[in-house]
N, C-alpha and C. Protein backbone atom coordinates (compact mmCIF):
# COMPACT_ATOMS: atom_id res chain seq x y z
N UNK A 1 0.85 -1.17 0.00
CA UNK A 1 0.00 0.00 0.00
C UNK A 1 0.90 1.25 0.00
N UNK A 2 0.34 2.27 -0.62
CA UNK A 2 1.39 3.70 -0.52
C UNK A 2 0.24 4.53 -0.01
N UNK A 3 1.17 5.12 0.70
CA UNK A 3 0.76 6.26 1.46
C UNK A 3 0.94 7.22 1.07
N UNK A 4 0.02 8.20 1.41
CA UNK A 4 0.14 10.02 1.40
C UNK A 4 1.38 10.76 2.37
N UNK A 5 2.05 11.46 1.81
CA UNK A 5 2.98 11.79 3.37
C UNK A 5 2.05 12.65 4.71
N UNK A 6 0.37 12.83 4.19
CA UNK A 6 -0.17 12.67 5.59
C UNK A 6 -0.37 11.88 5.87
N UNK A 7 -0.94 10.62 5.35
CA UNK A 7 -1.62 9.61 6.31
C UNK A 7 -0.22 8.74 6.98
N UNK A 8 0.75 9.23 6.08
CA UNK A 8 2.33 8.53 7.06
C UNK A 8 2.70 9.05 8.76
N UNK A 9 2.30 10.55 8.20
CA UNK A 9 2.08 11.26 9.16
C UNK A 9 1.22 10.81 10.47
N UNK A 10 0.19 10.59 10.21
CA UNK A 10 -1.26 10.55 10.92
C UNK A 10 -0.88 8.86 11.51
N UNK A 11 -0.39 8.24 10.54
CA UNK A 11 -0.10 6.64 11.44
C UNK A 11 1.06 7.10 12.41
N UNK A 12 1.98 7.91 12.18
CA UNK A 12 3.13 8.12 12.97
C UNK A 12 2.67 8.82 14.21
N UNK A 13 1.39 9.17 14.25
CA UNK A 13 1.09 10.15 15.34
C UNK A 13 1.55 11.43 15.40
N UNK A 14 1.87 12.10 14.35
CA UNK A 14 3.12 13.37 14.73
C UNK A 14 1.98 14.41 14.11
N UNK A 15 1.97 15.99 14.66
CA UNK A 15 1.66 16.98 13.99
C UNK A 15 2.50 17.38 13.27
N UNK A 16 1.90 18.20 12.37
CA UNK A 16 2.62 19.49 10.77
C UNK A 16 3.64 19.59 11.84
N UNK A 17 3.66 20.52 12.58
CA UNK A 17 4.63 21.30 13.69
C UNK A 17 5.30 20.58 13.83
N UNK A 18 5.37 19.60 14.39
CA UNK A 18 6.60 18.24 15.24
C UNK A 18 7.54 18.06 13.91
N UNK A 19 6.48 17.76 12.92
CA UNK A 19 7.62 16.86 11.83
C UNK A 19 9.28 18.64 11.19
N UNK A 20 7.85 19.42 10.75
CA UNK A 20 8.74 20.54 10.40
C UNK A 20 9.60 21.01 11.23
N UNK A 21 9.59 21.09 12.80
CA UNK A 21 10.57 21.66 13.31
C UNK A 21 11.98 20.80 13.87
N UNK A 22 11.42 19.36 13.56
CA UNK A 22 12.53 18.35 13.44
C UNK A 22 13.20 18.25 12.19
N UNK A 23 12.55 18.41 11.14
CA UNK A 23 13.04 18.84 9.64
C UNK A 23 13.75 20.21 9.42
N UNK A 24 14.08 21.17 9.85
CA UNK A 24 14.29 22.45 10.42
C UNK A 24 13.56 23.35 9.12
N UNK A 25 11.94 23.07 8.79
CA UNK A 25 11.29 24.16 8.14
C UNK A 25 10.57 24.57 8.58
N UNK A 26 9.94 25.68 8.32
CA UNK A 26 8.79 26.38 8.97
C UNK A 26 7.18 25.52 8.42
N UNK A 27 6.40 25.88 9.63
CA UNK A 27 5.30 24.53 9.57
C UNK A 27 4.89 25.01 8.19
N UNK A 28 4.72 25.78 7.53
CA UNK A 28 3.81 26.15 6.21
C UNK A 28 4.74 25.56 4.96
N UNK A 29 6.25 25.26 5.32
CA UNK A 29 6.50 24.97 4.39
C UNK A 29 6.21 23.03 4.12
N UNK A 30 6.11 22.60 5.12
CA UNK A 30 5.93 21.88 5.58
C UNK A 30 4.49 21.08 4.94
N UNK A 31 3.19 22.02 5.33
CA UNK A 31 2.35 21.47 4.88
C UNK A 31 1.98 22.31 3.47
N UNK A 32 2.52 22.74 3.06
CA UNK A 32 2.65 22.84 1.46
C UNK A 32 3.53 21.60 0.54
N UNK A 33 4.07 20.65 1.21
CA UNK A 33 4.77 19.04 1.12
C UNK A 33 4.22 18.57 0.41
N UNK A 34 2.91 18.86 2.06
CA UNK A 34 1.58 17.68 1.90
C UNK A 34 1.10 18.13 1.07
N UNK A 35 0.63 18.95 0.54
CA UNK A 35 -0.45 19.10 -0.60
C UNK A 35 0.03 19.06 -1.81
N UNK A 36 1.66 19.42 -2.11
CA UNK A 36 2.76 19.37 -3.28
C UNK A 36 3.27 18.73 -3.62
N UNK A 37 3.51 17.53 -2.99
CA UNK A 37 5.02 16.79 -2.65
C UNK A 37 5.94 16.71 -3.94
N UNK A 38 5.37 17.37 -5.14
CA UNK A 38 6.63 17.66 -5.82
C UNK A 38 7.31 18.66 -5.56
N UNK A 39 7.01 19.75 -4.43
CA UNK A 39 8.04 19.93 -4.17
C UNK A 39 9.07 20.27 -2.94
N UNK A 40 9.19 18.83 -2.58
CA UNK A 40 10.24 18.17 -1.83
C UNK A 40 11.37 17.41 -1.99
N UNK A 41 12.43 17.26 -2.11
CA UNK A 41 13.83 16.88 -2.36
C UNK A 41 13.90 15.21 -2.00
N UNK A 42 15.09 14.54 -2.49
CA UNK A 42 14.41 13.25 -2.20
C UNK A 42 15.71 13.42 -0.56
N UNK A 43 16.93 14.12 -0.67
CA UNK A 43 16.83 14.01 0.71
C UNK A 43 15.83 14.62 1.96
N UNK A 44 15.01 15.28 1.78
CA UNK A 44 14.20 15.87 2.24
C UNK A 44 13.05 14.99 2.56
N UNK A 45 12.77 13.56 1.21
CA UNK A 45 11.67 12.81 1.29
C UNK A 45 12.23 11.67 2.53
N UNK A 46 13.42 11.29 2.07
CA UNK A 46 14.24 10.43 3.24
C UNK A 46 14.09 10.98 4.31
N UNK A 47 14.47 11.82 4.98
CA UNK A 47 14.34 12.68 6.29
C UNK A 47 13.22 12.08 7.12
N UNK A 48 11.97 12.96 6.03
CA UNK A 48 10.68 12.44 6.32
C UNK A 48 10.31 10.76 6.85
N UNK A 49 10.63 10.30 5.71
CA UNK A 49 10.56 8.72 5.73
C UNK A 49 11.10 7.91 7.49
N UNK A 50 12.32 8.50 7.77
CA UNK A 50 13.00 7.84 8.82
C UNK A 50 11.99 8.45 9.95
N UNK A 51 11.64 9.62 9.99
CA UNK A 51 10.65 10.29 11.38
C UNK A 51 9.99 9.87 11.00
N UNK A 52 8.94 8.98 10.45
CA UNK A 52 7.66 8.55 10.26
C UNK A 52 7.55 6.99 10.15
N UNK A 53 8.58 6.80 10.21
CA UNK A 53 9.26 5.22 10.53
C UNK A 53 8.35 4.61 9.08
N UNK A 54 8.33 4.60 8.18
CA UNK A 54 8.23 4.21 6.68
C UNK A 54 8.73 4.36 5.61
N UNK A 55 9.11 2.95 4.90
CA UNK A 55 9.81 3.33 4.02
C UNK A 55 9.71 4.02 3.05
N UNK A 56 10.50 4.53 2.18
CA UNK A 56 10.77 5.41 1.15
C UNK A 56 10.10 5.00 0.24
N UNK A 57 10.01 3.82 0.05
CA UNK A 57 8.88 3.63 -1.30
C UNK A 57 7.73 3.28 -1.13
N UNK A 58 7.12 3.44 0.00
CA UNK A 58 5.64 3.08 0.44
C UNK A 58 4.91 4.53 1.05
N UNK A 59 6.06 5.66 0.13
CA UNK A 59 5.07 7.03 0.72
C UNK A 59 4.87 7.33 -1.05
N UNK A 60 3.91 7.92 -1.27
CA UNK A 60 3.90 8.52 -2.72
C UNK A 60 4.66 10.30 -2.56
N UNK A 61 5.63 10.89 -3.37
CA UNK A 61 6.54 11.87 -3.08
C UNK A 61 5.56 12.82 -4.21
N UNK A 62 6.08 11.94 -5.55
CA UNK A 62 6.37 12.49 -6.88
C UNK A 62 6.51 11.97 -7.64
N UNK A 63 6.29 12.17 -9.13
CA UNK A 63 7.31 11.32 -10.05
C UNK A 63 8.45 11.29 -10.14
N UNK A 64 9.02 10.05 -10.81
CA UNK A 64 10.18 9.86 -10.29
C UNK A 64 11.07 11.23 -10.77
N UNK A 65 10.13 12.41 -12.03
CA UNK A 65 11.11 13.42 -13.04
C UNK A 65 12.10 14.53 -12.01
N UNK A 66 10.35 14.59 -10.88
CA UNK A 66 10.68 15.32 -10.12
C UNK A 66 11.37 15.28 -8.71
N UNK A 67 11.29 13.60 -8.13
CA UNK A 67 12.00 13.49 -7.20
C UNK A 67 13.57 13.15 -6.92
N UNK A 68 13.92 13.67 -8.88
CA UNK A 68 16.32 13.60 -8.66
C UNK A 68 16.81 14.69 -7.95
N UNK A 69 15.58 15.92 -8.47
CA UNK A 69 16.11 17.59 -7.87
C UNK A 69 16.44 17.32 -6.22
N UNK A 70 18.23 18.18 -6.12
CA UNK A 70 18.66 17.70 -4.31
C UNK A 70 18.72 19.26 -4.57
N UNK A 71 18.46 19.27 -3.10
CA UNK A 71 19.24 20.97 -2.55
C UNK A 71 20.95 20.82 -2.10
């Protein structure tokens, strides 16, 4: 099954706030992720992945065009 990076969220128990300020972004950028997730970085998607204790390929990010772009 793949997940939304909210409902990864929502099984992990964590709020917008918790995850972003452990991610060091501000919560809006945060839940602009969730509604975008193209545009999030794939180290950025990893990050995510490990605080939400799921793997990397069982969250839906992006296509793959858009998930090579790194910061």
């Amino acid at each position: 099954m793949i997940l939304t990076m909210k409902q990864a969220r929502m099984l992990a128990d964590k709020k917008q706030k918790e995850i972003a300020e452990v991610m060091g972004v501000h919560p809006q950028t945060y839940g602009k992720w969730e509604k975008n997730p193209d545009l999030i970085t794939i180290g950025e998607a990893k990050q995510f992945c490990e605080l939400v204790g799921v793997d990397f390929e069982s969250i839906f990010f992006s296509s793959e065009s858009n998930l090579i772009r790194q910061k």
